[in-house]
C-alpha atoms as a PDB file:
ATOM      1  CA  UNK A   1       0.000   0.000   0.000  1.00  0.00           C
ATOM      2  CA  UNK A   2       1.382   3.422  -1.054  1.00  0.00           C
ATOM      3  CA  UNK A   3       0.308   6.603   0.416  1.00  0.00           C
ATOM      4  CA  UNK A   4       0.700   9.790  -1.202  1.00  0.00           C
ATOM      5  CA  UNK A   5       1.014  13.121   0.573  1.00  0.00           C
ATOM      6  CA  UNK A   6      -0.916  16.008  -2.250  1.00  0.00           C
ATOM      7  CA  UNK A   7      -1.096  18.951  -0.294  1.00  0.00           C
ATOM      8  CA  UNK A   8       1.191  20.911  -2.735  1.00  0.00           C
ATOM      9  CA  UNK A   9      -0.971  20.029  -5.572  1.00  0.00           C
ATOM     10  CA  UNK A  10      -4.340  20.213  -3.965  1.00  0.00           C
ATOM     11  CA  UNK A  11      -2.960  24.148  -3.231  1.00  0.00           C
ATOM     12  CA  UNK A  12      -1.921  24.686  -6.246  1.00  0.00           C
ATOM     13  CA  UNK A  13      -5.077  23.853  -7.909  1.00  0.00           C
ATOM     14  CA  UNK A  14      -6.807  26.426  -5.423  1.00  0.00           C
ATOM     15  CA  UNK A  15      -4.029  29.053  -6.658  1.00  0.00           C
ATOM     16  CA  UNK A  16      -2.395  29.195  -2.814  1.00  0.00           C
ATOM     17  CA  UNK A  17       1.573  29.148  -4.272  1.00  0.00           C
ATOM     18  CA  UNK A  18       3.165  29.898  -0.704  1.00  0.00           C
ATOM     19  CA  UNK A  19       3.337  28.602   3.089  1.00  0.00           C
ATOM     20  CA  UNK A  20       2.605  32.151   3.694  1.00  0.00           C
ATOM     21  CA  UNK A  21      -0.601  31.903   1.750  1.00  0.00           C
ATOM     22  CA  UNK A  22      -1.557  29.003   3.282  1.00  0.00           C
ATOM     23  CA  UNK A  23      -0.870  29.668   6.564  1.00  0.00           C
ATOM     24  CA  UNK A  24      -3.084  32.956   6.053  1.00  0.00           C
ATOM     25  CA  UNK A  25      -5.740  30.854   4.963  1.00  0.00           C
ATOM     26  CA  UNK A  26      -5.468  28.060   7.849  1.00  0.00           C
ATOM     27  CA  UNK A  27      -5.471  30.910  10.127  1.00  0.00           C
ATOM     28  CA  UNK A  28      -8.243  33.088   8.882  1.00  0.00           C
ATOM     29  CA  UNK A  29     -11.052  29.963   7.510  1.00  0.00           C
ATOM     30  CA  UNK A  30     -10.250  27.356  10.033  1.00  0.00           C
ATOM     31  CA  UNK A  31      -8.703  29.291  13.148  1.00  0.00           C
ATOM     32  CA  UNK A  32      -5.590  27.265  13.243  1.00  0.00           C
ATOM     33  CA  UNK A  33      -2.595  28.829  14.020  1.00  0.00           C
ATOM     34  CA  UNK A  34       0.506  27.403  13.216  1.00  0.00           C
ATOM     35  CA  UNK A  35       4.101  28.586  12.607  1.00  0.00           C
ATOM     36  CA  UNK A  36       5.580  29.084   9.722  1.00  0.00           C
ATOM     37  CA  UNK A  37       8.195  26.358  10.024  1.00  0.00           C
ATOM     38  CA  UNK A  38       5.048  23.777  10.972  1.00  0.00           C
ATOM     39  CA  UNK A  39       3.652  24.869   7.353  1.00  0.00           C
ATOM     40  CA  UNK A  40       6.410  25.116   5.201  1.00  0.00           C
ATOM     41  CA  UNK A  41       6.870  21.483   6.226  1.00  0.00           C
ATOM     42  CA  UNK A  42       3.419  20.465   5.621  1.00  0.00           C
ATOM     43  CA  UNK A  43       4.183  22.135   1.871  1.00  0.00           C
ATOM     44  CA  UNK A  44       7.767  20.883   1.482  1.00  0.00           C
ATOM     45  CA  UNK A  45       7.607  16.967   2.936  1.00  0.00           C
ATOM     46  CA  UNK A  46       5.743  14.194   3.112  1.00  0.00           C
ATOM     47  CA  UNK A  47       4.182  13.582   6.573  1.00  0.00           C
ATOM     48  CA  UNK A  48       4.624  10.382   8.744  1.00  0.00           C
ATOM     49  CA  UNK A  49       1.373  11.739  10.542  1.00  0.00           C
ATOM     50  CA  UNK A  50      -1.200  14.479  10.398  1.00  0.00           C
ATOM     51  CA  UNK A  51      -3.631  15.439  13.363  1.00  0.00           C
ATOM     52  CA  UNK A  52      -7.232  14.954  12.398  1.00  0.00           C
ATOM     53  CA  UNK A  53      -7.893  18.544  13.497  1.00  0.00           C
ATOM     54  CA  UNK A  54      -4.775  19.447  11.359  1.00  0.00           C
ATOM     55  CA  UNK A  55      -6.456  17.798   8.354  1.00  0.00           C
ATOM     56  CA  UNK A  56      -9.721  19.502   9.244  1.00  0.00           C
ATOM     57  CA  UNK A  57      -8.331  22.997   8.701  1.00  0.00           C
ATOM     58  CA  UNK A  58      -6.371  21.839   5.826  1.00  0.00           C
ATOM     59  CA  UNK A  59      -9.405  21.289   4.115  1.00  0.00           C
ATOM     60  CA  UNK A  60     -11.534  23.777   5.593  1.00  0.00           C
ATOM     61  CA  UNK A  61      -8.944  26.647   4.025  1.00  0.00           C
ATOM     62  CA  UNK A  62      -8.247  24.796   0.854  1.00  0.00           C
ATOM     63  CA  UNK A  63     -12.138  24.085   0.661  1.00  0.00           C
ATOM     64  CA  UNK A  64     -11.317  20.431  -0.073  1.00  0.00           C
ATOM     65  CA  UNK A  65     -11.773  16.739   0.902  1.00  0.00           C
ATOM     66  CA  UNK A  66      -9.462  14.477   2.635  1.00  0.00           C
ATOM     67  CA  UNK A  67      -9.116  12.439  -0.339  1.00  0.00           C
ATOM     68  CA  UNK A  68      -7.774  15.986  -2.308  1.00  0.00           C
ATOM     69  CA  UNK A  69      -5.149  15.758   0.264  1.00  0.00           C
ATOM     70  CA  UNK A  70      -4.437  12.065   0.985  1.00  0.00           C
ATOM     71  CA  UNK A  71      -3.719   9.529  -2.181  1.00  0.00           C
ATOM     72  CA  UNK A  72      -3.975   5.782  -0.785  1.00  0.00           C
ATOM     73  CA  UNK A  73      -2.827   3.499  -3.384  1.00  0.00           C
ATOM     74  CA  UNK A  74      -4.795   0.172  -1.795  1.00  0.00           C
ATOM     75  CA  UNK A  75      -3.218  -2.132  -4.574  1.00  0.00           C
ATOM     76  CA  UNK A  76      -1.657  -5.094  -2.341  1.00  0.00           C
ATOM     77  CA  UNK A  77       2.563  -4.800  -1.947  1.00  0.00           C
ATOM     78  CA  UNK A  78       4.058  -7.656  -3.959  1.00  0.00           C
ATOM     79  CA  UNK A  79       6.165  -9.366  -2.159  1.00  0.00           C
ATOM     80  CA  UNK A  80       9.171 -11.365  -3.010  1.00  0.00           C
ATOM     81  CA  UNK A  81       8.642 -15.286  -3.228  1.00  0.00           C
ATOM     82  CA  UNK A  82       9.883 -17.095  -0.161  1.00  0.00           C
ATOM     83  CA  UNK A  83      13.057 -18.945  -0.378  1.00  0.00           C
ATOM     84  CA  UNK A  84      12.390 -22.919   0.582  1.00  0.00           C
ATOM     85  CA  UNK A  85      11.958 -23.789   3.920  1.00  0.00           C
ATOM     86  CA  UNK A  86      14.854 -26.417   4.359  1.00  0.00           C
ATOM     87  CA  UNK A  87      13.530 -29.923   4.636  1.00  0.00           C
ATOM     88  CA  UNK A  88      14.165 -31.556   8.731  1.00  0.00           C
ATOM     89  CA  UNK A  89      17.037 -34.121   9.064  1.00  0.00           C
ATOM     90  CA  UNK A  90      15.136 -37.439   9.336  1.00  0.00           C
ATOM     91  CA  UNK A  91      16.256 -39.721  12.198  1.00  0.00           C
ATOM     92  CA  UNK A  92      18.683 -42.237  11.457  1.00  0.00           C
ATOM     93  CA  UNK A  93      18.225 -45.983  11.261  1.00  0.00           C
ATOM     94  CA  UNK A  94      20.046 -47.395  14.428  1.00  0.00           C
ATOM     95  CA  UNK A  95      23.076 -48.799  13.727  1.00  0.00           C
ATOM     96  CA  UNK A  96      24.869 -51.961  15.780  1.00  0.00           C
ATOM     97  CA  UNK A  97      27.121 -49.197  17.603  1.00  0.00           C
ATOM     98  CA  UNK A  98      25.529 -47.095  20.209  1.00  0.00           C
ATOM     99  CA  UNK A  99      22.258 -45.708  21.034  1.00  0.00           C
ATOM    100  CA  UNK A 100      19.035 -45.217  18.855  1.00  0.00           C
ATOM    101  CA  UNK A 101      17.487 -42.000  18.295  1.00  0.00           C
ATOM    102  CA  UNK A 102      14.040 -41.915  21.065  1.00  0.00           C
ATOM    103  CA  UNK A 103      10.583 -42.116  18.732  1.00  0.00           C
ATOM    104  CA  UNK A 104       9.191 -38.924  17.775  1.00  0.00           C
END
């Protein structure tokens, strides 16, 4: 599964071209006030995590949906094939010298 982070694009499409813009926007639609630096990140990198009230205002400003924001790719991860699982040792046949092996 691949996630995409569009925020850039899903600005861009609403003609906001700056953090500056944007953070005038979360700030004056939605109420949220966050620094510059919190922003230009937003804008610049993709996010390991976004607060749901976070996302709110993001779309709130942007008048968008999550899914503007958000690109899930749900196709399932192909995986590589499994290497063989080695096959057990089996037991021995007893031989005239020492012991036997104990049943299994």
């Amino acid at each position: 599964m691949k996630i995409r982070w569009r925020l850039r694009m899903a600005a861009a499409q609403r003609e906001v071209w700056t953090g500056t813009e944007l953070r005038r926007l979360l700030a004056e639609k939605a109420g949220l006030e966050l620094s510059s630096a919190s922003v230009s990140a937003l804008f610049t990198k993709e996010p390991s995590q976004v607060k749901m009230t976070t996302l709110a205002a993001l779309c709130t400003a942007l008048e968008c949906t999550p899914n503007d924001l958000i690109e899930v790719d749900t196709a399932p991860a192909e995986r590589p094939a499994a290497p063989p699982r080695p096959v057990a040792d089996l037991p021995q046949v007893a031989s005239g010298r020492g012991r036997s092996m104990p049943p299994l």
